[in-house]
Protein backbone atom coordinates (compact mmCIF):
# COMPACT_ATOMS: atom_id res chain seq x y z
CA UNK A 1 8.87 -2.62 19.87
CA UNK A 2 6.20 -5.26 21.58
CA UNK A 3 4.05 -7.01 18.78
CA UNK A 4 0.46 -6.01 18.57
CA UNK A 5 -2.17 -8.00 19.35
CA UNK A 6 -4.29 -8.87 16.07
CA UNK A 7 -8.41 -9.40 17.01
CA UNK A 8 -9.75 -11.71 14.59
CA UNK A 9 -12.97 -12.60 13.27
CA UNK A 10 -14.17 -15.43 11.51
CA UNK A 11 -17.16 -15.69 8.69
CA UNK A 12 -17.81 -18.70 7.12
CA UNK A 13 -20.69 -17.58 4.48
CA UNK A 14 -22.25 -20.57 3.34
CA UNK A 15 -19.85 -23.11 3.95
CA UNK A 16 -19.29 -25.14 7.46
CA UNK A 17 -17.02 -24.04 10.20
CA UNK A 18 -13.73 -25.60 10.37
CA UNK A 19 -12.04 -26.57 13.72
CA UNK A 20 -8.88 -26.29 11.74
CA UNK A 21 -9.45 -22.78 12.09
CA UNK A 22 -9.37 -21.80 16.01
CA UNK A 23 -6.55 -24.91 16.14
CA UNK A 24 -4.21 -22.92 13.65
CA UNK A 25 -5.25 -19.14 15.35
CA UNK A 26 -4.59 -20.54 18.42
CA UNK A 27 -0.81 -21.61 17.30
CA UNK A 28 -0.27 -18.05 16.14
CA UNK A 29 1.34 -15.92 18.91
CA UNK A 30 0.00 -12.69 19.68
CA UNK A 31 -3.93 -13.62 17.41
CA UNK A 32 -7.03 -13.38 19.76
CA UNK A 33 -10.33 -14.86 18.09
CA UNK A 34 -13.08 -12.80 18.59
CA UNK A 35 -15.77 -14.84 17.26
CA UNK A 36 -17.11 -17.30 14.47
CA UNK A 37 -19.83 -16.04 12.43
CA UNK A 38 -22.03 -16.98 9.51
CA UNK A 39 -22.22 -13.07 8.38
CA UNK A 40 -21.30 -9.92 8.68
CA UNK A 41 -24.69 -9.70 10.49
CA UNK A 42 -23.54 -11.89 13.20
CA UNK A 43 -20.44 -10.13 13.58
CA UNK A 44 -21.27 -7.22 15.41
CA UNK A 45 -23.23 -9.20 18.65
CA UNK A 46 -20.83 -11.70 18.67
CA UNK A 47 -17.92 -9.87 19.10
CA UNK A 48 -19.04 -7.87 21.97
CA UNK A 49 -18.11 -4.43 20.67
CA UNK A 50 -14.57 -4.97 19.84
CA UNK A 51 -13.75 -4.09 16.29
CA UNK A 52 -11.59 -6.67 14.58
CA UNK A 53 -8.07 -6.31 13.35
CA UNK A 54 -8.78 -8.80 10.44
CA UNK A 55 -11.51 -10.72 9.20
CA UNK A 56 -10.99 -14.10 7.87
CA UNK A 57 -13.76 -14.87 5.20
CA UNK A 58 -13.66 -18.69 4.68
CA UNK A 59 -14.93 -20.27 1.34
CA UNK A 60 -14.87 -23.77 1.55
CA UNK A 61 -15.93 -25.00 -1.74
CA UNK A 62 -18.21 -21.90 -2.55
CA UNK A 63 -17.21 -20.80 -6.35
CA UNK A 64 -19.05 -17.29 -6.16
CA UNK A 65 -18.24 -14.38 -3.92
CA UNK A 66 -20.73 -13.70 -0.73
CA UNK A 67 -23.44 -10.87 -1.49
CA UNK A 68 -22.86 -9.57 1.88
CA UNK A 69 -18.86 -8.68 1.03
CA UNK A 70 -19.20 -5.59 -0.48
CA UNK A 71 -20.81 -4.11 2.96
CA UNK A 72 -18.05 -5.91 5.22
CA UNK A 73 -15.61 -3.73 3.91
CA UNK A 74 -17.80 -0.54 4.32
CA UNK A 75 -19.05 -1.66 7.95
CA UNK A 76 -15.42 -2.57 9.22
CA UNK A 77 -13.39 0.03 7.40
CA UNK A 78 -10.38 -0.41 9.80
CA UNK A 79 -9.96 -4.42 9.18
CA UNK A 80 -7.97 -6.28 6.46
CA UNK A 81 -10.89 -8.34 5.22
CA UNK A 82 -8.78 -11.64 3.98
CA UNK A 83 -10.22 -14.19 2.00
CA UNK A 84 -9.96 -18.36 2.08
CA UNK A 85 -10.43 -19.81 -1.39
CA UNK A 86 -9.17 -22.38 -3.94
CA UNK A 87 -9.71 -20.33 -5.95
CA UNK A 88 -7.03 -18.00 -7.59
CA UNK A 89 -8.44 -17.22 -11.01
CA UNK A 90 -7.54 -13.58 -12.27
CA UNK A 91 -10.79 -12.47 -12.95
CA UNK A 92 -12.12 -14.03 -9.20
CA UNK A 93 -9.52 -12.25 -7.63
CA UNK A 94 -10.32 -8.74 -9.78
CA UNK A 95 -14.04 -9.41 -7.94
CA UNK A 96 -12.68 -9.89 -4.91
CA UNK A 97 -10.66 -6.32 -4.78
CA UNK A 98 -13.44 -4.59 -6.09
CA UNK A 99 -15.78 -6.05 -3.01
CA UNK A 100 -13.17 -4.83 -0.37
CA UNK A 101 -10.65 -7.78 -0.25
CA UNK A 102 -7.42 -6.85 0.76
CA UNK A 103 -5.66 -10.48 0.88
CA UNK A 104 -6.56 -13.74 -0.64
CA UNK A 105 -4.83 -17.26 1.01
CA UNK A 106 -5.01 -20.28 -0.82
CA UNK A 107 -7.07 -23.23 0.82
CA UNK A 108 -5.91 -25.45 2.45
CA UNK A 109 -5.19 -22.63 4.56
CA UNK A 110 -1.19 -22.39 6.33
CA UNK A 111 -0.19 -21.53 9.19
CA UNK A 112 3.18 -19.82 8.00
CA UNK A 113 -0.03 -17.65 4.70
CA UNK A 114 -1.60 -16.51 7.67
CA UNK A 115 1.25 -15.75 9.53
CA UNK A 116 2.95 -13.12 7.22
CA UNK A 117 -0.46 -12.14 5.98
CA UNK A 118 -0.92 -10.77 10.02
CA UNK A 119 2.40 -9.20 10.03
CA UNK A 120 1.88 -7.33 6.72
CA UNK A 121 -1.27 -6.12 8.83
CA UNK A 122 0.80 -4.84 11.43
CA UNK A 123 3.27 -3.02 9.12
CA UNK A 124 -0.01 -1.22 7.98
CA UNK A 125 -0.87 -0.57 11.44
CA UNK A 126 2.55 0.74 12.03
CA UNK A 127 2.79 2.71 8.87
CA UNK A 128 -0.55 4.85 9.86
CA UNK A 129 0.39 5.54 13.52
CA UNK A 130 3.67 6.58 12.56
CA UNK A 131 3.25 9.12 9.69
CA UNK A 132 6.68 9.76 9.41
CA UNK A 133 8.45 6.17 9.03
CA UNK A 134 6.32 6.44 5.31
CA UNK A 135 7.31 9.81 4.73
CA UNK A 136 8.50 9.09 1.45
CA UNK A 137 6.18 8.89 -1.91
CA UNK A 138 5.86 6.15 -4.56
CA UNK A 139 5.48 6.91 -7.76
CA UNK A 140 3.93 4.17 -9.86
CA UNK A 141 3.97 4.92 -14.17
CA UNK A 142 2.49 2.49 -16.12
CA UNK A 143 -0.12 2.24 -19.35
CA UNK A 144 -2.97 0.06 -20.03
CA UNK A 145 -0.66 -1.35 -23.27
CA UNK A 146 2.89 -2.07 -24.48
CA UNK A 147 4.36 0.45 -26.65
CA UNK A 148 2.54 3.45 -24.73
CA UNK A 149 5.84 5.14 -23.69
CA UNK A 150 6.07 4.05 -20.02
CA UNK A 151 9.87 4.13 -19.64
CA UNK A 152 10.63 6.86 -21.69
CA UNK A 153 8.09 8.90 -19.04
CA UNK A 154 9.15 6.78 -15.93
CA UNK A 155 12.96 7.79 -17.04
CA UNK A 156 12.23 11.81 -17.58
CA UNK A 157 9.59 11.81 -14.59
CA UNK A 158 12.39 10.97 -12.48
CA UNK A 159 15.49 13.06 -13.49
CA UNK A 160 12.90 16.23 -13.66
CA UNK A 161 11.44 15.60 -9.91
CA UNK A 162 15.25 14.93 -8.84
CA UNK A 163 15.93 18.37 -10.18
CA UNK A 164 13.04 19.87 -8.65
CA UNK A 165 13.84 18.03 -4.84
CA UNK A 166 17.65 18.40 -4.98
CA UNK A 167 17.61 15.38 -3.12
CA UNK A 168 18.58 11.75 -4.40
CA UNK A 169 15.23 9.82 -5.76
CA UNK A 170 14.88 6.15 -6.55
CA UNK A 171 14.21 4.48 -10.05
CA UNK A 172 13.06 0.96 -9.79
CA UNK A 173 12.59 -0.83 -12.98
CA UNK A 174 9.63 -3.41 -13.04
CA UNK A 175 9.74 -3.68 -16.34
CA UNK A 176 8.58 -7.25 -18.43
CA UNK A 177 9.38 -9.07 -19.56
CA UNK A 178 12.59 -6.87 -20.83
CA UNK A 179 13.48 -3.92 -18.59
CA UNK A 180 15.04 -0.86 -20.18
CA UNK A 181 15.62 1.72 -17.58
CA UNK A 182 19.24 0.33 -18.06
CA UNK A 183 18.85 0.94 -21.82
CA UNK A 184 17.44 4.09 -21.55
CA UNK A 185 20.41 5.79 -18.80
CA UNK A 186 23.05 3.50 -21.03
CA UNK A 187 23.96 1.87 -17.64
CA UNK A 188 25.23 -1.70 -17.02
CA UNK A 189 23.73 -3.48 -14.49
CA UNK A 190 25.92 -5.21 -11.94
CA UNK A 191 22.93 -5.81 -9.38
CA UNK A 192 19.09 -5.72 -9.78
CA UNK A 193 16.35 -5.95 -7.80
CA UNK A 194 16.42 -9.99 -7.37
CA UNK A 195 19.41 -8.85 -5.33
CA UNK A 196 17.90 -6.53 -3.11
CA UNK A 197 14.83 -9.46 -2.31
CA UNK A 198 17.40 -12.03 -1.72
CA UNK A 199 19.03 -10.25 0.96
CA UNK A 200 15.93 -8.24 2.23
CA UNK A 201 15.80 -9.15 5.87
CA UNK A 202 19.38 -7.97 5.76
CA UNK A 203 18.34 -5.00 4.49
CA UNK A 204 20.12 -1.25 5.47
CA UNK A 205 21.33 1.60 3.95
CA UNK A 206 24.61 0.34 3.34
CA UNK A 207 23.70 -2.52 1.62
CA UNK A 208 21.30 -0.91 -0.54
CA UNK A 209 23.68 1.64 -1.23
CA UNK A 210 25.40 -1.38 -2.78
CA UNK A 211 22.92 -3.01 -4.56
CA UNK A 212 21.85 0.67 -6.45
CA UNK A 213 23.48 3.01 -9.48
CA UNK A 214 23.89 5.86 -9.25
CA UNK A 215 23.06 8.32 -12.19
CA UNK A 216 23.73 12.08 -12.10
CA UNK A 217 23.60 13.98 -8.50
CA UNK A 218 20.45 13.10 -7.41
CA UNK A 219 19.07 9.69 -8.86
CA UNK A 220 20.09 6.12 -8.32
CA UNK A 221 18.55 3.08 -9.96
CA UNK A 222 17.34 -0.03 -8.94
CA UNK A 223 17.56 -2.14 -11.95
CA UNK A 224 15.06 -4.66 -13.27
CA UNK A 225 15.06 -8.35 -13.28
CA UNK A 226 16.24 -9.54 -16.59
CA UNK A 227 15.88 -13.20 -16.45
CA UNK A 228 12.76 -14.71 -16.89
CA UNK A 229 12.87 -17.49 -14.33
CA UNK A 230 13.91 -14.71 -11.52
CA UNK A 231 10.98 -12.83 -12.91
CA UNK A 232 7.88 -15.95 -11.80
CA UNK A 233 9.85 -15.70 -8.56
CA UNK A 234 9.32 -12.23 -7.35
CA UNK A 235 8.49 -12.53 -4.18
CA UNK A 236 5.71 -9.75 -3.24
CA UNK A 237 6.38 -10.24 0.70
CA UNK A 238 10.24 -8.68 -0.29
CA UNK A 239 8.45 -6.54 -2.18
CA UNK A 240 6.55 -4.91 0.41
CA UNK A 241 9.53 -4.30 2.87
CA UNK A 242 11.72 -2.51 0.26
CA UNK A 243 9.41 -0.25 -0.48
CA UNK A 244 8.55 0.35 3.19
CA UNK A 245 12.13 0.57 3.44
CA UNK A 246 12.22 2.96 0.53
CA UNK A 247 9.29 4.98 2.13
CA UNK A 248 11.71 5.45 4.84
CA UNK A 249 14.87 6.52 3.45
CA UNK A 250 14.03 8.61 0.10
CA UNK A 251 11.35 11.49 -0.89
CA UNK A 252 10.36 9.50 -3.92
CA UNK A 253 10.54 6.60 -5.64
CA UNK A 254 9.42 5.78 -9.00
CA UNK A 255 8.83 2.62 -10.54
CA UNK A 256 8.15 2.16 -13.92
CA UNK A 257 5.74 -0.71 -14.15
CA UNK A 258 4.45 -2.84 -17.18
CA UNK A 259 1.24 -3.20 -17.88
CA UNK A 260 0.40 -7.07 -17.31
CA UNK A 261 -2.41 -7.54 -15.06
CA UNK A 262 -1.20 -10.19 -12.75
CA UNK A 263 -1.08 -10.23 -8.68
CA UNK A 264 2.36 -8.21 -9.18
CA UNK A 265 0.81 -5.22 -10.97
CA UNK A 266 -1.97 -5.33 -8.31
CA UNK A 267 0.69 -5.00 -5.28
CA UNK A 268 2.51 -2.69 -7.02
CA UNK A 269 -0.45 -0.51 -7.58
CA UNK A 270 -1.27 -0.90 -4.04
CA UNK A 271 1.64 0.47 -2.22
CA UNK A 272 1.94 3.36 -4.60
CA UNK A 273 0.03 6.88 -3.37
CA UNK A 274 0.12 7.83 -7.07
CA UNK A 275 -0.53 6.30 -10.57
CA UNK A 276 0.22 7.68 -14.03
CA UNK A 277 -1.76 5.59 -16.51
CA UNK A 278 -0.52 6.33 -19.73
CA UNK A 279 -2.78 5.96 -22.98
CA UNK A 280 -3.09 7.46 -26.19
CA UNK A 281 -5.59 8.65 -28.60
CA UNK A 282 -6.26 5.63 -30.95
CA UNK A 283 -9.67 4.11 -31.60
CA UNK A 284 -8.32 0.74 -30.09
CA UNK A 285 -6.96 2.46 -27.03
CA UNK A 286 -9.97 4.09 -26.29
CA UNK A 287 -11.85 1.35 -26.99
CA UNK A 288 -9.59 -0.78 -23.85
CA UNK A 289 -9.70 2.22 -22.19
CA UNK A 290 -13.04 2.08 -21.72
CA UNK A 291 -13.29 -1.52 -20.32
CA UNK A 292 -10.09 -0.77 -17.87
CA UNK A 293 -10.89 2.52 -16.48
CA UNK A 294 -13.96 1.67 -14.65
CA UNK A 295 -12.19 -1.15 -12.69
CA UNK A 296 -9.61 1.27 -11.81
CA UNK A 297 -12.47 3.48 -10.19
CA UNK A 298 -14.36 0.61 -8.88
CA UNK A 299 -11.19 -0.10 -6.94
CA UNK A 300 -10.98 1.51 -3.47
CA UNK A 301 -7.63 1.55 -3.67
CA UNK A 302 -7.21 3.20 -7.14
CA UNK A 303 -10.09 5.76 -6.95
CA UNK A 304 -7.86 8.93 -6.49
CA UNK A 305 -4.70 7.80 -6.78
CA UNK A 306 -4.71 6.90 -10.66
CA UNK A 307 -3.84 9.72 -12.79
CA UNK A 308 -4.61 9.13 -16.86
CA UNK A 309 -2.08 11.18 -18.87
CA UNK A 310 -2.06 11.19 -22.53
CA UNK A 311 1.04 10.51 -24.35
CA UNK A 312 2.14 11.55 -27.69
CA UNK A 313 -0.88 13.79 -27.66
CA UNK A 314 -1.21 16.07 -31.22
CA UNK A 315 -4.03 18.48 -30.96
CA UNK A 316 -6.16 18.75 -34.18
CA UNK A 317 -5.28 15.14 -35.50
CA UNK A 318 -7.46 12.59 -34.79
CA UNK A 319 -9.41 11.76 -31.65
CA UNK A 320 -9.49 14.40 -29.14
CA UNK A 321 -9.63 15.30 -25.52
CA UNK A 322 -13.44 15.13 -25.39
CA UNK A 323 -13.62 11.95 -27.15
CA UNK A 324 -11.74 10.28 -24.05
CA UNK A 325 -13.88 12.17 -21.68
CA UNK A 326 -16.93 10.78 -23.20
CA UNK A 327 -15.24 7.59 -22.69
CA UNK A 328 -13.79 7.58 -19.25
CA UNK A 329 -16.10 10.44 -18.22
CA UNK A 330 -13.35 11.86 -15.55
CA UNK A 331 -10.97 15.09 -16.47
CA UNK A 332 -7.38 13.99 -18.03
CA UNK A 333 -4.84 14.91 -15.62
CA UNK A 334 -2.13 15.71 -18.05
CA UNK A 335 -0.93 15.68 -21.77
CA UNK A 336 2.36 15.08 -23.40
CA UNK A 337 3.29 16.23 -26.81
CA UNK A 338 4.21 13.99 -29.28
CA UNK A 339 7.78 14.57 -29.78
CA UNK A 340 8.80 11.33 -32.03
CA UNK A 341 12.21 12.97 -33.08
CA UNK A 342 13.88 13.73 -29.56
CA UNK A 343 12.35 10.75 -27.84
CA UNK A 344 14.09 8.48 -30.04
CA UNK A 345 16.96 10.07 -30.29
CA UNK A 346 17.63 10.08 -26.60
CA UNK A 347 16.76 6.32 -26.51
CA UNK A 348 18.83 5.70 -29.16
CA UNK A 349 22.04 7.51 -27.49
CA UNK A 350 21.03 6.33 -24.24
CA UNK A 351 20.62 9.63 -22.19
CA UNK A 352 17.51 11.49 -21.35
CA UNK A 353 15.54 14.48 -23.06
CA UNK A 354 17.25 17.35 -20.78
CA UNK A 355 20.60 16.39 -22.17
CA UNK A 356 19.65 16.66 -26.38
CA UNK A 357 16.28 18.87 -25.60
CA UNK A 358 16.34 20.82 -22.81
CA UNK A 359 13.72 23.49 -24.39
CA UNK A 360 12.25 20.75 -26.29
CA UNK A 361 8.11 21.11 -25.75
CA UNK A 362 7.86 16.96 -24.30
CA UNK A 363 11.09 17.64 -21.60
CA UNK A 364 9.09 21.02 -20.72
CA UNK A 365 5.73 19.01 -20.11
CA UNK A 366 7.41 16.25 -18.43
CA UNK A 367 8.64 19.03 -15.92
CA UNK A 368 4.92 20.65 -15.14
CA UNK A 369 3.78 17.39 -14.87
CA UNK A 370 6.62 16.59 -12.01
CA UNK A 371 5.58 19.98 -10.49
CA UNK A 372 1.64 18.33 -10.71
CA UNK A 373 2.81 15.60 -8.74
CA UNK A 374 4.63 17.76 -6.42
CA UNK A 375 1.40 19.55 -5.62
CA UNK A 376 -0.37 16.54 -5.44
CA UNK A 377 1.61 14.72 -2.92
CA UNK A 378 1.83 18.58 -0.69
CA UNK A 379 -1.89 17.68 1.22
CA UNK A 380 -0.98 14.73 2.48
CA UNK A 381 3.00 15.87 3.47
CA UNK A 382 0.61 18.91 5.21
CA UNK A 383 -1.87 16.33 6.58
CA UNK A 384 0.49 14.02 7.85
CA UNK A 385 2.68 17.48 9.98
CA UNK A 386 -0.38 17.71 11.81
CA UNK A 387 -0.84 14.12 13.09
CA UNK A 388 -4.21 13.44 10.84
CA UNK A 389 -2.51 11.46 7.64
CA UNK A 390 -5.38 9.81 5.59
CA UNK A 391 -5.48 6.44 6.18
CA UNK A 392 -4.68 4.60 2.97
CA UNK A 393 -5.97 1.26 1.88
CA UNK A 394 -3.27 -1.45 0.54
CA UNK A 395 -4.49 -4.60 -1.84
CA UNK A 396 -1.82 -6.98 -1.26
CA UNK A 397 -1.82 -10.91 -2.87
């Protein structure tokens, strides 16, 4: 396959354009500069109507974020708008995403950051001309808090949509700092997901058949990263090609996901086409609820793929259903019933709800809410046989 040419464009904002800049494009096979601009405004007449693959937005020393940003991403809808700072601050980089910022490279800028940053671009690029080579769905589960039930879900979620496909599914475990899928399926684990990223260029079916468990007919499990040193490693670039890989190769894979809100949560959530957010109905968890949930919605990228389901839910104790609506103000997409007694008697034997509880109410709600999913994912499966998939925006730092 010949290597796309990237356009590229330029914007410096406030601070003074760098000749480092055209020097390092310029080194990059396959880049063409388009044009150097001062904003967004510039853009447009100096690029002589070409659209640009990317946009580099270079801040030099500038500690706020351009007023202009949020309208770069709406104006150039098809270009990864990537963005040069020093800074890498958690709550900087939350603005950023919200204005449209799909990659942030640390300054001094590097040739080998920008590099893989373009080739990530023309994965995407790849990925939505070719609907089929990301055929397959990720499933992301996750909560806005420890203790919220994540893997107990992420564990059911999958062995009821198995059932449902009657194909094989993938498990991933991104659980930290300790992951329990393992635990959970009372499965050793010869090979995790450090593994798979060490040896990801070399990457096929074989091997990954190596590097997974299998668990029943129709599930195999990727297991989590256990040691905490491996864990600051994770390398999101990896990342990205096993789950294109993934994409390729399975009808779903689900990952369940802790809840820390560092650049690996925000990849994660990025790749996935859909989210279950987990909460519950406490005063405190409404009360962080309320400060997460509109981030989530100011987020391009999140706005209809985040789905909040309410664990543990007891009608007619406590806070209710309409006391979360008048705190997230959006519809909750599902509930699931409190079922202390099952739950931790399955974790405690190490196998999953259908096996001890198979008529239990939670098993039977974790089913509809596979069959949910099922429907959810069917408009874009449809979409996608007829040539017009919606093009999906990735976040990826």
């Amino acid at each position: 396959m010949l290597t796309e040419v990237l356009n590229v464009s330029v914007l410096y904002g406030n601070s003074p354009p760098n000749p480092a800049i055209p020097e390092i494009l310029g080194k990059i096979p396959k880049v063409r500069l388009l044009c150097q601009a001062a904003g967004p405004k510039d853009l447009e007449t100096q690029s002589y109507g070409v659209a640009p693959d990317c946009v580099l937005v270079y801040l030099d020393g500038e500690q706020t974020l351009p007023d202009w940003l949020p309208d770069l991403a709406t104006e150039q809808p098809r270009a990864a708008i990537m963005l040069c700072s020093a800074r890498m601050e958690p709550e900087f980089l939350i603005q950023a995403m919200q204005r449209g910022v799909r990659e942030i490279l640390p300054l001094p800028l590097a040739k080998s950051d920008l590099e893989a940053a373009f080739e990530r671009v023309r994965m995407l690029k790849r990925r939505v001309s070719d609907p089929m080579a990301s055929k397959g769905k990720i499933l992301v589960v996750t909560g806005h808090k420890g203790g919220i039930g994540t893997t107990t879900v992420a564990v059911n979620l999958a062995l009821a949509l198995a059932e449902m496909q009657g194909q094989k599914l993938i498990l991933m475990d991104l659980g930290r700092p300790f992951p329990d899928v393992g635990h959970f399926l009372d499965l050793e684990a010869p090979y995790n997901l450090y593994d798979l990223m060490q040896n990801v260029y070399d990457l096929d079916q074989a091997f990954l058949e190596k590097i997974v468990q299998p668990y029943e007919d129709n599930l195999a499990v990727i297991h989590g990263i256990s040691d905490f040193k491996e864990q600051d490693s994770i390398d999101l670039d990896a990342l990205e090609k096993i789950f294109a890989f993934l994409r390729a190769h399975y009808p779903w894979t689900i990952v369940d996901l802790s809840h820390w809100l560092d650049d690996l949560f925000l990849k994660v959530l990025g790749e996935a086409d859909l989210v279950i957010l987990l909460t519950a109905l406490t005063v405190p968890n409404l009360r962080n609820l309320g400060q997460l949930w509109p981030i989530f919605r100011q987020w391009q990228f999140a706005q209809d793929k985040v789905k909040l389901v309410v664990n543990r839910y007891e009608k007619g104790t406590g806070l209710s259903l309409r006391n979360l609506n008048q705190v997230i103000k959006d519809p909750v997409f599902a509930t699931l019933p409190n079922d202390e007694h099952h739950s931790d008697e399955a974790i405690n034997r190490g196998v999953p709800l259908s096996r001890i509880a198979p008529n239990s109410k939670l098993w039977l709600a974790i089913k509809d809410l596979a069959q949910k999913l099922q429907q959810q994912a069917k408009p874009q499966e449809e979409t996608a046989g007829n040539g017009t998939r919606p093009r999906r925006r990735f976040w990826i730092f």
